[in-house]
Protein backbone atom coordinates (compact mmCIF):
# COMPACT_ATOMS: atom_id res chain seq x y z
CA UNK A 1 109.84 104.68 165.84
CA UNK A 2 111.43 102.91 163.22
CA UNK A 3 113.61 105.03 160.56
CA UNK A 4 112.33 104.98 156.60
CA UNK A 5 115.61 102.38 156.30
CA UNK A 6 113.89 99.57 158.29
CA UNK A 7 111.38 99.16 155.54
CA UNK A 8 113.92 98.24 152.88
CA UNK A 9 113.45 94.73 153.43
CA UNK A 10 109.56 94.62 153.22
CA UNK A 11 109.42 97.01 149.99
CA UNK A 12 112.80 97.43 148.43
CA UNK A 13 115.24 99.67 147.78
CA UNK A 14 113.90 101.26 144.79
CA UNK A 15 110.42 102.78 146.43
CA UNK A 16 112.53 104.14 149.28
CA UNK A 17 114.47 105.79 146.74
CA UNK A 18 111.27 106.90 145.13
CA UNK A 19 110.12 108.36 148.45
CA UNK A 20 113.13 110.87 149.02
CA UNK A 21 113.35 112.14 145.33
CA UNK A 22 109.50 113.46 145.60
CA UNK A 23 110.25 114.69 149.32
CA UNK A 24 112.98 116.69 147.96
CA UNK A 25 110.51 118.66 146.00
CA UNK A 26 108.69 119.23 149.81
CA UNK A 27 111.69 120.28 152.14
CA UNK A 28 110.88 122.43 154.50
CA UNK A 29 107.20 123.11 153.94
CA UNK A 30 104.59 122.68 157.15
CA UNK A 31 101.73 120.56 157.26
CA UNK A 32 99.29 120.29 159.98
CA UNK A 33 97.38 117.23 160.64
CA UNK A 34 94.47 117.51 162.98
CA UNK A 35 91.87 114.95 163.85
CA UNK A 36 89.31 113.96 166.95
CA UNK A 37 91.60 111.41 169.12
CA UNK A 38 95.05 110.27 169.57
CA UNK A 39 94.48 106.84 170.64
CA UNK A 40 92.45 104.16 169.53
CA UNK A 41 90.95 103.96 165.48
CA UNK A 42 92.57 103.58 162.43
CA UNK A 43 93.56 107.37 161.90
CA UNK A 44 95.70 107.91 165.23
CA UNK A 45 97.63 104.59 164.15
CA UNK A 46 98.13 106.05 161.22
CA UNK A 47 99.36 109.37 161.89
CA UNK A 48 101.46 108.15 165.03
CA UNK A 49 103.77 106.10 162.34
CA UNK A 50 103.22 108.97 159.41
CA UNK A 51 104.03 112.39 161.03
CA UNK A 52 107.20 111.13 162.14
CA UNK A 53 108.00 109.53 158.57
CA UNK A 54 107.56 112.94 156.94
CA UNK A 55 109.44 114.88 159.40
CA UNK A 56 112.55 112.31 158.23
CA UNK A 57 111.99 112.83 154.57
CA UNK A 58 112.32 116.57 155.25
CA UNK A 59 108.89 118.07 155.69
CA UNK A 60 107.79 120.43 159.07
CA UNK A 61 104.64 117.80 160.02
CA UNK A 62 103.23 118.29 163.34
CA UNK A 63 99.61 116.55 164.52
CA UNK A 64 97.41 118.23 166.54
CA UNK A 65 93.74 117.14 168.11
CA UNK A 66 90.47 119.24 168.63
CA UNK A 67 88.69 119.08 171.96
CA UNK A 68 85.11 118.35 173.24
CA UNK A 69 83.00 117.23 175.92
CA UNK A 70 81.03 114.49 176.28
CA UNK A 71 77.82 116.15 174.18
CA UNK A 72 80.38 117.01 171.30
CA UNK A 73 81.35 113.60 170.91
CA UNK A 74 77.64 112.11 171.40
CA UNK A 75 76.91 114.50 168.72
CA UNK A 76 79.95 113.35 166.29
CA UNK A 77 78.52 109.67 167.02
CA UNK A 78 75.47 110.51 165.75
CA UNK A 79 77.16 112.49 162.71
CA UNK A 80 79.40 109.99 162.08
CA UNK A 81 76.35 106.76 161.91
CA UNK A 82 74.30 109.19 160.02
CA UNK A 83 76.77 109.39 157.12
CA UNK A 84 77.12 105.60 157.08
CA UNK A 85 73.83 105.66 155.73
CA UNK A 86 72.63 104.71 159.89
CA UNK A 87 68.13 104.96 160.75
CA UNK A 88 69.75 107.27 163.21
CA UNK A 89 68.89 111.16 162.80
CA UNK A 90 71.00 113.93 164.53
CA UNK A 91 69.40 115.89 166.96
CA UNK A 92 69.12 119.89 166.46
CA UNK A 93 71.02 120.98 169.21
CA UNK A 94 73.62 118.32 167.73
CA UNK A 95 74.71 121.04 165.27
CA UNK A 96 74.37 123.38 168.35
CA UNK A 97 77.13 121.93 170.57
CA UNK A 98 79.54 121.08 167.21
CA UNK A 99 79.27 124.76 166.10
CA UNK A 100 80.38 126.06 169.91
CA UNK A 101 83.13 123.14 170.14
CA UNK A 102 84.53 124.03 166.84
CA UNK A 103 84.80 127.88 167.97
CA UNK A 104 86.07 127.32 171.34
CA UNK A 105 89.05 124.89 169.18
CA UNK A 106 90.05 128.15 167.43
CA UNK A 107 91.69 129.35 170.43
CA UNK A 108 93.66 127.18 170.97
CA UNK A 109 95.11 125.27 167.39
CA UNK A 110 97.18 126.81 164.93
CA UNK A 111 95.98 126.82 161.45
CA UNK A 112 98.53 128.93 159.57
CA UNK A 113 100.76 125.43 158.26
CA UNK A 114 101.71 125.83 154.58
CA UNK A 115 99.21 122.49 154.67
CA UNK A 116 96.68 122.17 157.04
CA UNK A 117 95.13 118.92 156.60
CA UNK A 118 91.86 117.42 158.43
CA UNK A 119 90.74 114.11 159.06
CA UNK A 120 86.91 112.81 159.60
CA UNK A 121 83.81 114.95 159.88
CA UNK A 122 84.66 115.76 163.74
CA UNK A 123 87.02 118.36 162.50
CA UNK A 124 85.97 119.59 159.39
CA UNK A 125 84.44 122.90 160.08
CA UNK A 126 87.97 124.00 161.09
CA UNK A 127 88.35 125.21 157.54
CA UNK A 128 85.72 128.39 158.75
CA UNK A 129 89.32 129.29 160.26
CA UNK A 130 90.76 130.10 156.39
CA UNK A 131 90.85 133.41 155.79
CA UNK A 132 93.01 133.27 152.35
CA UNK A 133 94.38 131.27 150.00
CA UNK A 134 98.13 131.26 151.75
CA UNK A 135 97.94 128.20 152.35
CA UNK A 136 96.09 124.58 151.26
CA UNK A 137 93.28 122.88 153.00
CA UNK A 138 92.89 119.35 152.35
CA UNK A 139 89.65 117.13 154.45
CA UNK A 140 90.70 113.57 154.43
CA UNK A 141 87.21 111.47 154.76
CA UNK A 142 88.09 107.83 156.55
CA UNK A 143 84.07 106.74 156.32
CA UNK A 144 81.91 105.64 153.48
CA UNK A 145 79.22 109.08 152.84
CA UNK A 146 78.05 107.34 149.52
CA UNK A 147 74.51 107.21 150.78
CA UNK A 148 74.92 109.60 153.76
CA UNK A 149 71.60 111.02 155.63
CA UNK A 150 70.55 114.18 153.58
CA UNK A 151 70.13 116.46 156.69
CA UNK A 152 73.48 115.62 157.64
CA UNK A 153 75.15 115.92 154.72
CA UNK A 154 74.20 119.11 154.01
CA UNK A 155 75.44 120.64 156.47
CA UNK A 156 78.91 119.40 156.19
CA UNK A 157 78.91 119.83 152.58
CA UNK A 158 79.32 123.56 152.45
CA UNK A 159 82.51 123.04 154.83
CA UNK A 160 83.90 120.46 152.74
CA UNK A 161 83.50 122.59 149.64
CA UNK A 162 85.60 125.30 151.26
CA UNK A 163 88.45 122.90 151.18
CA UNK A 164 91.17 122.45 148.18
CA UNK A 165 90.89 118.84 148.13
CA UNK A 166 89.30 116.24 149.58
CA UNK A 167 90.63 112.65 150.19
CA UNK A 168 88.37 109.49 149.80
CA UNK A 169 89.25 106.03 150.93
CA UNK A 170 88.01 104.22 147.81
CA UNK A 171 86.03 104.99 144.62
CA UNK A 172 82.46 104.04 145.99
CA UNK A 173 83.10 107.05 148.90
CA UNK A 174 82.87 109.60 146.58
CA UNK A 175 80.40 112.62 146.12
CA UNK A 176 79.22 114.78 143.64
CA UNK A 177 81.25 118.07 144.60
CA UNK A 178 82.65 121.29 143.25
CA UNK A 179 86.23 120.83 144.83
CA UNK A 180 88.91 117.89 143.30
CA UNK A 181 88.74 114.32 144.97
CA UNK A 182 91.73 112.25 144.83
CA UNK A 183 91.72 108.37 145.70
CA UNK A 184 94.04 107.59 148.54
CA UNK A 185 93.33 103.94 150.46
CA UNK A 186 95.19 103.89 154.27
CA UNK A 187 97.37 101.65 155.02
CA UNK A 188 99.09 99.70 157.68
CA UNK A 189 102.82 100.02 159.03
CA UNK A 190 104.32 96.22 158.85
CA UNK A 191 106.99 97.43 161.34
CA UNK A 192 104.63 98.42 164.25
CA UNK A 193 103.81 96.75 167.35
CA UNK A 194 100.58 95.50 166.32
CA UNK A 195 101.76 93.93 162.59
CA UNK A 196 105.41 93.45 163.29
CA UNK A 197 106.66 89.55 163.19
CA UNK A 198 106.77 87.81 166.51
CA UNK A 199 107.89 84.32 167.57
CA UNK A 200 105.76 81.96 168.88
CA UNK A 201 107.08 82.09 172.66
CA UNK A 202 105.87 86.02 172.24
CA UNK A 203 102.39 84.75 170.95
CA UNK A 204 102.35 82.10 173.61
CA UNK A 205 103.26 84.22 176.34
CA UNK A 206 100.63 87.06 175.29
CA UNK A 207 97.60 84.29 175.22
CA UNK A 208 98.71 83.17 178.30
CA UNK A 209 98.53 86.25 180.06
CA UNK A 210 95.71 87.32 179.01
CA UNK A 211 93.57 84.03 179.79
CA UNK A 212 92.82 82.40 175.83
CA UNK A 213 93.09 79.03 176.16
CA UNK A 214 94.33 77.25 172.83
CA UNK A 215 92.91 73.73 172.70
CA UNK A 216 90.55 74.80 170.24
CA UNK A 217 90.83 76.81 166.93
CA UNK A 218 90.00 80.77 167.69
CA UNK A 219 87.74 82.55 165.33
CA UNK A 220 88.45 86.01 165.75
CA UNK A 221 87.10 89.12 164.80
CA UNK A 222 88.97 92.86 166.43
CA UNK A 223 86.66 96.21 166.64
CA UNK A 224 85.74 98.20 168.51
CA UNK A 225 82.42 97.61 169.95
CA UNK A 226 80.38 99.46 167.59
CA UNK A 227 77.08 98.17 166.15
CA UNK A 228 78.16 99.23 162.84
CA UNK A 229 80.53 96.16 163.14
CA UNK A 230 78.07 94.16 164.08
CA UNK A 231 79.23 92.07 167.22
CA UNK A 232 76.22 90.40 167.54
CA UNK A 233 76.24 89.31 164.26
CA UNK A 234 79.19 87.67 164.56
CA UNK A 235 77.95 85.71 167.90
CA UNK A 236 75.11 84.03 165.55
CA UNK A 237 77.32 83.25 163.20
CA UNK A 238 79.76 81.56 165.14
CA UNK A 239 76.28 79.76 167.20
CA UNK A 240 75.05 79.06 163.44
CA UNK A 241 78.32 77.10 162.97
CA UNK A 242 79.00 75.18 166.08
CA UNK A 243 77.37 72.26 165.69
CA UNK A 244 80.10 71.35 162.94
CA UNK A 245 83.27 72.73 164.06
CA UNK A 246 84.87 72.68 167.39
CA UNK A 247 85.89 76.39 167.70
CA UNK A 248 85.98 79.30 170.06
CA UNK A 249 85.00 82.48 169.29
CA UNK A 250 87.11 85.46 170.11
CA UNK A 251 85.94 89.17 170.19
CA UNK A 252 88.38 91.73 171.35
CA UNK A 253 87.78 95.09 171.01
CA UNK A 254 87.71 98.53 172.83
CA UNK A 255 86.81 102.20 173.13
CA UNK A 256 88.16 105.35 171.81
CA UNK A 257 88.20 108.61 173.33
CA UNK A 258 85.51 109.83 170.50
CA UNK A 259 83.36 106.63 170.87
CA UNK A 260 80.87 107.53 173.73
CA UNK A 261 78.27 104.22 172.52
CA UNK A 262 81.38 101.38 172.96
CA UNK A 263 80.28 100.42 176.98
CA UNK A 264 76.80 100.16 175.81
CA UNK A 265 77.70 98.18 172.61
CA UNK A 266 80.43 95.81 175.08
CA UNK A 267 77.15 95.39 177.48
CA UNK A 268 74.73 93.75 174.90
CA UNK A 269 77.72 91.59 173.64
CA UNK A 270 78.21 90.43 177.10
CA UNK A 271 74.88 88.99 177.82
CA UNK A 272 74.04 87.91 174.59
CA UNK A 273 77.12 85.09 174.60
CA UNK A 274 76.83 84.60 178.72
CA UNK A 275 75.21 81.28 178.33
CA UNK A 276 78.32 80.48 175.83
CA UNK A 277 81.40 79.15 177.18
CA UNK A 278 83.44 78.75 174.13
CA UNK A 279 82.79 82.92 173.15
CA UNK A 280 85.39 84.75 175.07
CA UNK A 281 84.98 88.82 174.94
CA UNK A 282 88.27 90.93 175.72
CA UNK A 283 87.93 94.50 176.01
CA UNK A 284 91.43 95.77 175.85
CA UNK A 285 93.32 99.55 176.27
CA UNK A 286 93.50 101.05 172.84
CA UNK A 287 97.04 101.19 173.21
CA UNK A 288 97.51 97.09 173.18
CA UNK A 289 99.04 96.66 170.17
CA UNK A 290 101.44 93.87 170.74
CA UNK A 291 98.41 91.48 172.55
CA UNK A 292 95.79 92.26 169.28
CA UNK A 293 99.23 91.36 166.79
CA UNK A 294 99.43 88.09 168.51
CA UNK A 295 95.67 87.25 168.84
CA UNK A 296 95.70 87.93 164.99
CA UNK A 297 98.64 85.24 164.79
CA UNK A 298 97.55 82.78 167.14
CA UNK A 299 93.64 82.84 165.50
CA UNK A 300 92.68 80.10 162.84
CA UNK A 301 90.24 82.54 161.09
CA UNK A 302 89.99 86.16 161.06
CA UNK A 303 86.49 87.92 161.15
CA UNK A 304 85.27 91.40 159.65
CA UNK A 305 81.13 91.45 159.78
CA UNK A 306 80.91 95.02 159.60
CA UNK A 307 77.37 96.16 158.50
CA UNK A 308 79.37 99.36 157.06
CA UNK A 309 82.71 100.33 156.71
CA UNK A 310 85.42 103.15 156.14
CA UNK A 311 87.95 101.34 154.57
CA UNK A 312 88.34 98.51 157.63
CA UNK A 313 91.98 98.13 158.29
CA UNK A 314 91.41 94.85 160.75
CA UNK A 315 90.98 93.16 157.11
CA UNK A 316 94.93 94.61 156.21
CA UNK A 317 96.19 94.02 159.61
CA UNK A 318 94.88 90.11 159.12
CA UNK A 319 95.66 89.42 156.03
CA UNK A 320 99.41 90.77 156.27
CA UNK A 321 99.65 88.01 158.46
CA UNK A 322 98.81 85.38 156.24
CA UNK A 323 95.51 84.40 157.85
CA UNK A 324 92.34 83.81 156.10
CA UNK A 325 89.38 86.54 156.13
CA UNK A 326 86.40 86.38 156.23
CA UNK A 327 84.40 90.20 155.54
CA UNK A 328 81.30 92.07 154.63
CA UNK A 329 81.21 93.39 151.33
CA UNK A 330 81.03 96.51 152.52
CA UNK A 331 82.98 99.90 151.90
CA UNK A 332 86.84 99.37 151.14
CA UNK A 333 87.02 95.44 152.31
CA UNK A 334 86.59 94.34 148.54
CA UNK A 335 89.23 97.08 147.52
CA UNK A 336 91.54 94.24 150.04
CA UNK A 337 89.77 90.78 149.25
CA UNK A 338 89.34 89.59 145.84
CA UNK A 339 86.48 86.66 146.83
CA UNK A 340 88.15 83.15 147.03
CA UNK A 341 91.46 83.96 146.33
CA UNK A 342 92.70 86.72 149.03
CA UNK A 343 90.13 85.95 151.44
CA UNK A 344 85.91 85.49 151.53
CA UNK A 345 83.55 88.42 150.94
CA UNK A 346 80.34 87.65 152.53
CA UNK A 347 76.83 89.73 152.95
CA UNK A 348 75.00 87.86 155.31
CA UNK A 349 75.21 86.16 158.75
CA UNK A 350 74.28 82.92 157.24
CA UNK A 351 76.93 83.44 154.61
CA UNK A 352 79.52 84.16 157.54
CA UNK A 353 78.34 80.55 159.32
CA UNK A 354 79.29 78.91 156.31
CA UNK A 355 82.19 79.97 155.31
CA UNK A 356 83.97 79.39 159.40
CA UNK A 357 82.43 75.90 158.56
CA UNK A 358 84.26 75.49 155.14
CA UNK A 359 87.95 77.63 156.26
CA UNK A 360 88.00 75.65 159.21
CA UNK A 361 87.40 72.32 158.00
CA UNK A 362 90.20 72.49 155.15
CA UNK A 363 92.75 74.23 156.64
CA UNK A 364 95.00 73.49 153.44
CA UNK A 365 92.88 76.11 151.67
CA UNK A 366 92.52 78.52 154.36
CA UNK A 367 96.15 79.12 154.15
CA UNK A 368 96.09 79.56 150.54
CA UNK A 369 94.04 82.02 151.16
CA UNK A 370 95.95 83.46 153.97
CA UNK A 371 99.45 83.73 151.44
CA UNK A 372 97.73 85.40 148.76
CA UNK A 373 96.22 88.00 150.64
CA UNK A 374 99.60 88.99 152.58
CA UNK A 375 100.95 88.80 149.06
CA UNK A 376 98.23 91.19 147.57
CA UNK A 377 98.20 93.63 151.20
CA UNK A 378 102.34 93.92 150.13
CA UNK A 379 101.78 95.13 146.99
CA UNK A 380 98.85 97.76 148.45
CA UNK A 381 98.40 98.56 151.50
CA UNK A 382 101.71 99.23 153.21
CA UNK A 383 102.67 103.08 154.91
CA UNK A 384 105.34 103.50 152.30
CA UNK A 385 102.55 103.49 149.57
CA UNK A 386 100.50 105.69 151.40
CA UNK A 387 103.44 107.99 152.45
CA UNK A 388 104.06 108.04 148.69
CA UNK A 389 100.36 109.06 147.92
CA UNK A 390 100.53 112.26 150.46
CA UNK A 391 103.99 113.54 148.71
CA UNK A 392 102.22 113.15 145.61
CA UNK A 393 98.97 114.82 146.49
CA UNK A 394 100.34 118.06 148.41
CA UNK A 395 102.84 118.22 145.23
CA UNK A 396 99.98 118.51 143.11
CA UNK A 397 98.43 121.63 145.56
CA UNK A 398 100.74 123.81 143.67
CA UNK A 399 99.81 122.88 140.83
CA UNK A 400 95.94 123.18 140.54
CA UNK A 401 94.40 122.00 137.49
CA UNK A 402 97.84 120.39 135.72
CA UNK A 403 97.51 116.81 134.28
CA UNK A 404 101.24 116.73 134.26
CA UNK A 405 103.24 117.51 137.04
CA UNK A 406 107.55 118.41 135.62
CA UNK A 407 109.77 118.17 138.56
């Protein structure tokens, strides 16, 4: 893992410097991160590259993971596309199995960190666990609940409201709640496997391996093979535009241990673009961070058509590579693409057709594009900002209700 000194080219000295005054203020003090996976999503890359990064600037961080069967995690699914605003109900004995997971987790996690913070709904009803007010409880919320399924949302809310804080990805997540919210976006770590720079005899020898030919330009979009980021979408799209461009398209994705509906997803994407021979569909280990960095460099366009979204970090991960984006309007992608400068927002499929058509046909302004939105995810969207965010925020725990904080 690289040390907090390897990102003193990419961000300077001066926010390093920044980063160790505040974490003085923090020595020694435990926090406890706990989520539903440790490979594969957003929130394990994340805390693979953070925990360490706060055990350097002096904190006790540790990162621990609930268990569950295969029911729990069904159930989470169906949680989880519920409070994206999904048709999709939960089921009663949903609720059921989640209760009896979370209890049978007590036995075996340790709650008592000076900080005990919890990621995503599939954890949240740890905080029954609190017995006092020795220590802070803070639920970090990765996915858009601005229009959540009622059912569903009341029953996490009483859980949520238990906590001293809760975290929101951007300003359109947030709910109407009696505990403080704070605004924290995620980030990406530039010096990581899957966004670190690479040559092009690395990129080369990736495509090769994996089979992607490169006599035509590769439209690309990376998810996992979720319906929420609309796969098949993408395949008319990419049909829609075809008859004007010479392209392939290129969907790579995979499954995470808390993702039970990703085969099913990967099987309807399959035989929907059978008959297709320039759509090639790579379903890769989560851990293949060095072939989807590549991919990412080696693609002419860079796709996001998510029906919803958390905050969508494929959008960073692209754009910090200076290649043009095009997105769905849709939960924290506009917080990362300001239309027509950074990138293209889009809200439709035929929307998405167009815009491959117009990126690939003037490549000149495609890479415009692709500068200013490596330019603006710089400024943003890098683990040094976020790092500075969580000093900041578990700072402020000891001081409830202060505008200003004296150190």
């Amino acid at each position: 893992m690289p040390k907090l000194e390897a990102y003193r080219d990419v961000v300077g000295a001066q926010t390093l410097e920044e980063l160790r005054t505040l974490a003085r203020y923090l020595e020694g003090k435990s926090v406890l991160h706990v989520n539903s996976t440790a490979v594969g999503g957003g929130v394990a890359e994340i805390l693979n590259r953070m925990v360490p990064l706060l055990c350097e600037l002096g904190l006790v961080a540790t990162w621990d993971v609930i268990k569950g069967g295969e029911a729990f995690y069904a159930a989470t699914k169906r949680f989880h596309n519920a409070l994206h605003d999904d048709a999709q109900e939960a089921m009663p004995e949903d609720y059921q199995v989640y209760e009896e997971t979370i209890e049978q987790n007590f036995a075996r996690l340790r709650l008592d960190a000076q900080i005990v913070f919890i990621h995503d709904p599939q954890p949240a009803a740890l905080v029954k666990k609190r017995r006092d007010s020795n220590n802070h409880w803070i639920w970090r919320c990765h996915i858009d609940v601005s229009r959540p399924h009622p059912q569903v949302w009341d029953f996490f809310k009483p859980y949520v409201e238990r906590y001293d804080a809760c975290v929101f990805s951007a300003p359109a997540f947030a709910r109407q709640l009696s505990i403080p919210q704070v605004l924290i976006s995620p980030s990406i770590d530039p010096l990581s496997d899957k966004n670190r720079e690479l040559d092009r005899t690395e990129v080369t020898a990736v495509l090769d391996r994996l089979g992607i030919p490169t006599d035509k330009p590769l439209v690309t979009q990376v998810s996992r093979f979720d319906r929420l980021k609309d796969p098949l979408g993408v395949i008319e799209a990419f049909q829609m535009a075809k008859p004007y461009v010479n392209a392939r398209l290129l969907l790579v994705g995979g499954s995470a241990d808390d993702d039970p509906e990703g085969a099913q997803v990967l099987a309807e994407v399959r035989e929907l673009a059978q008959d297709d021979p320039d759509i090639l569909i790579l379903s890769l280990p989560p851990t293949s961070h060095v072939e989807i960095n590549a991919i990412q460099r080696a693609s002419s366009v860079i796709l996001q058509k998510s029906l919803r979204e958390g905050f969508g970090l494929t959008v960073a991960e692209a754009l910090w590579k200076g290649k043009p984006v095009i997105a769905s309007a849709v939960g924290g992608i506009p917080l990362q693409i300001t239309h027509q400068h950074s990138g293209i927002l889009v809200h439709s499929i035929d929307g998405a057709a167009y815009w491959i058509r117009q990126l690939l046909r003037d490549p000149e302004y495609a890479r415009r594009l692709g500068e200013n939105g490596r330019e603006h995810i710089r400024q943003n969207f890098l683990l040094t900002r976020h790092l500075r965010d969580y000093l900041l925020l578990f700072l402020s725990l000891d001081h409830p209700g202060e505008d200003w904080i004296h150190l």
